[in-house]
C-alpha atoms as a PDB file:
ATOM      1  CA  UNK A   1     -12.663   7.857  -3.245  1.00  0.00           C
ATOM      2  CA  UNK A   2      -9.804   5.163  -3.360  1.00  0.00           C
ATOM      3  CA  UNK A   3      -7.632   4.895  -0.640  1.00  0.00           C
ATOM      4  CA  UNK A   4      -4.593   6.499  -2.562  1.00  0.00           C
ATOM      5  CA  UNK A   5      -6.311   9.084  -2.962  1.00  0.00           C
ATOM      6  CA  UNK A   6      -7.678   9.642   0.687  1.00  0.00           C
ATOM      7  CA  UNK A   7      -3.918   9.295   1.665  1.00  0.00           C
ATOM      8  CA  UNK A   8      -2.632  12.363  -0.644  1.00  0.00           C
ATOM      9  CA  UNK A   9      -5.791  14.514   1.265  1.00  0.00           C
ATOM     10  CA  UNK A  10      -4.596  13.474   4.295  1.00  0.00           C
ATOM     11  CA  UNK A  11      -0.849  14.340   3.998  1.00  0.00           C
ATOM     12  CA  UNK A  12      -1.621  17.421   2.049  1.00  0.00           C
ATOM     13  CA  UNK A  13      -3.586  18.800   4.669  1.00  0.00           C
ATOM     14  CA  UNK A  14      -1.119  17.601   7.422  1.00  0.00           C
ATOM     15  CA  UNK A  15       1.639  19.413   5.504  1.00  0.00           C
ATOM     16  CA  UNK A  16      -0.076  22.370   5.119  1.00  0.00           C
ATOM     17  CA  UNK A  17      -1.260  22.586   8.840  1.00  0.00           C
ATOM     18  CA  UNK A  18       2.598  21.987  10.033  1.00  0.00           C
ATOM     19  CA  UNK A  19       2.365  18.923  11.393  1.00  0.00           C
ATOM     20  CA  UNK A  20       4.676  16.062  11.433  1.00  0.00           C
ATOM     21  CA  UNK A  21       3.273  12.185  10.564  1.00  0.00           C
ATOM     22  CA  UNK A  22       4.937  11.485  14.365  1.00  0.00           C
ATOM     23  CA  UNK A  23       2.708  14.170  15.902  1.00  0.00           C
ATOM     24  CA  UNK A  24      -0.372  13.050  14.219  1.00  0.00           C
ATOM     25  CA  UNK A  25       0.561   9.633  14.742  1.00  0.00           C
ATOM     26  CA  UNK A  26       0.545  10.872  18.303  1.00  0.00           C
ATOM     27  CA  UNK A  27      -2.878  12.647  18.432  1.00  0.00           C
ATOM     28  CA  UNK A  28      -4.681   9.453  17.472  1.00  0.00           C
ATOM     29  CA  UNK A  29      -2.559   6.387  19.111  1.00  0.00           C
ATOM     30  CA  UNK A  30      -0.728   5.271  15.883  1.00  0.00           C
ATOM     31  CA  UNK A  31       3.075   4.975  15.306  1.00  0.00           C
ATOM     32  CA  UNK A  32       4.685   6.958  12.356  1.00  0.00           C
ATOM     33  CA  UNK A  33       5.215   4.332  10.021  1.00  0.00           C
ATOM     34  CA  UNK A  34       1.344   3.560  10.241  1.00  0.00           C
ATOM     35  CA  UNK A  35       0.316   7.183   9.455  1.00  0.00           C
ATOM     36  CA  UNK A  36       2.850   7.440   6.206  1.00  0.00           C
ATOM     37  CA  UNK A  37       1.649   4.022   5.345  1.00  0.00           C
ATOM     38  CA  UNK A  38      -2.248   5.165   5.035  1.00  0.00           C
ATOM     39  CA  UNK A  39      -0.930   8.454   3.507  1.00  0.00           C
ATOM     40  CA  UNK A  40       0.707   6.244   0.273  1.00  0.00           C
ATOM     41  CA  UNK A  41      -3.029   4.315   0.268  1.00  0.00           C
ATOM     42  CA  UNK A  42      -0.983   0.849   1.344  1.00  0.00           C
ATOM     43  CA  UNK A  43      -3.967   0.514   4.251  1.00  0.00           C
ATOM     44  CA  UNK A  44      -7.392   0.996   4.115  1.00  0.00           C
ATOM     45  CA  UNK A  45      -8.306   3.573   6.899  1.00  0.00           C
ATOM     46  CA  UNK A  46     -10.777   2.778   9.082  1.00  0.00           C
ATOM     47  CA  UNK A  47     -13.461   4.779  10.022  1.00  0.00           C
ATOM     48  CA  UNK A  48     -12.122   5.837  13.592  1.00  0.00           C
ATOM     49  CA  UNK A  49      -9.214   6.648  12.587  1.00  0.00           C
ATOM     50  CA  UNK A  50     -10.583   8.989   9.877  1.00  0.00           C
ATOM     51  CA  UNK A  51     -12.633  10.627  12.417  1.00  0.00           C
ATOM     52  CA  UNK A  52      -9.393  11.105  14.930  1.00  0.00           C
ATOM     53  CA  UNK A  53      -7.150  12.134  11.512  1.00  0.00           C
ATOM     54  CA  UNK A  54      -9.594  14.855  10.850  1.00  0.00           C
ATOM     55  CA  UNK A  55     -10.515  15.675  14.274  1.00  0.00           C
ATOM     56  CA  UNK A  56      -6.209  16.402  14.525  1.00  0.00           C
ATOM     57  CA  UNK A  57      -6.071  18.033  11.294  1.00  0.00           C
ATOM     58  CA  UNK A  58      -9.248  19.907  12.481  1.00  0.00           C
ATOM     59  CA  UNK A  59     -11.320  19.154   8.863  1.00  0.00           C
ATOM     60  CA  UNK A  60     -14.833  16.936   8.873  1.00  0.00           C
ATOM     61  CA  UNK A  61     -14.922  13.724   7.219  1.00  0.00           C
ATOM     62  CA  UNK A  62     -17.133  15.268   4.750  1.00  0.00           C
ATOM     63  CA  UNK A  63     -14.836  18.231   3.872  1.00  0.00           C
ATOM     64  CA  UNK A  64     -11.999  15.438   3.173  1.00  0.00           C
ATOM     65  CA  UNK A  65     -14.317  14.222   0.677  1.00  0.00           C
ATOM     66  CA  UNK A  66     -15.583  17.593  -1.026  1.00  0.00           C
ATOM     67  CA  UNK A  67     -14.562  18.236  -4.482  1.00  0.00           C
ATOM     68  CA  UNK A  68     -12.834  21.390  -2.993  1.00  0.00           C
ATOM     69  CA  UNK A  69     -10.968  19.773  -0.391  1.00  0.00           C
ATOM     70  CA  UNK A  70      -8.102  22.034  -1.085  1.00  0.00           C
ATOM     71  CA  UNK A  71      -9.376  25.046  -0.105  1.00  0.00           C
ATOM     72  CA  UNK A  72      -8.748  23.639   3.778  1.00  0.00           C
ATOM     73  CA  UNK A  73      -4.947  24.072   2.829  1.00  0.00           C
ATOM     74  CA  UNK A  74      -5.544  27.731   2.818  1.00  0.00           C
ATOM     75  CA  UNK A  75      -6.939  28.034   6.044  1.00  0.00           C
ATOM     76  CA  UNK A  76      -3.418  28.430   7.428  1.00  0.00           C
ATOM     77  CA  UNK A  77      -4.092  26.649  10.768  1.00  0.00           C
ATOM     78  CA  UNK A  78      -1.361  25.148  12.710  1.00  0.00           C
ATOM     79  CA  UNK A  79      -2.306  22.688  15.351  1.00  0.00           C
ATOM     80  CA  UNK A  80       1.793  22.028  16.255  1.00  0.00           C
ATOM     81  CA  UNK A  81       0.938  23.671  19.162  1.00  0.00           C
ATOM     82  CA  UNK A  82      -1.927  21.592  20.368  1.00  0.00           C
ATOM     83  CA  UNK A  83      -0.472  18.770  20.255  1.00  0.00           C
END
């Protein structure tokens, strides 16, 4: 997976649980600006970071990767008030 693509999975899931690019930004020690800019694929992400993305977004690494990814939009978790 390309790091476009990794980037829409990330901010479709991040939409879909509620949560802001500052909050997440917030939940793993990264400004705004550098969570949209690995959501357009401009950065590679490294792997801490993925782990703390999908530790936030509460998803596994290898669930962002799964052909059916898109089923975690469904789950209807919210973690706006975890954070």
């Amino acid at each position: 997976m390309n790091t476009v693509e990794m980037g829409q999975r990330i901010r479709t899931i991040r939409r879909a649980r509620g949560i802001t690019q500052t909050q997440l930004g917030a939940c793993i020690g990264r400004h705004q600006s550098t969570i949209m800019t690995m959501e357009h694929g401009r950065i590679a992400i490294s792997p801490a970071h993925l782990g703390a993305i999908c530790a936030a977004l509460d998803v596994t690494v290898r669930q962002l990767g799964s052909a059916d990814w898109r089923r975690l939009c469904d789950r209807g978790v919210s973690l706006g008030a975890a954070l």
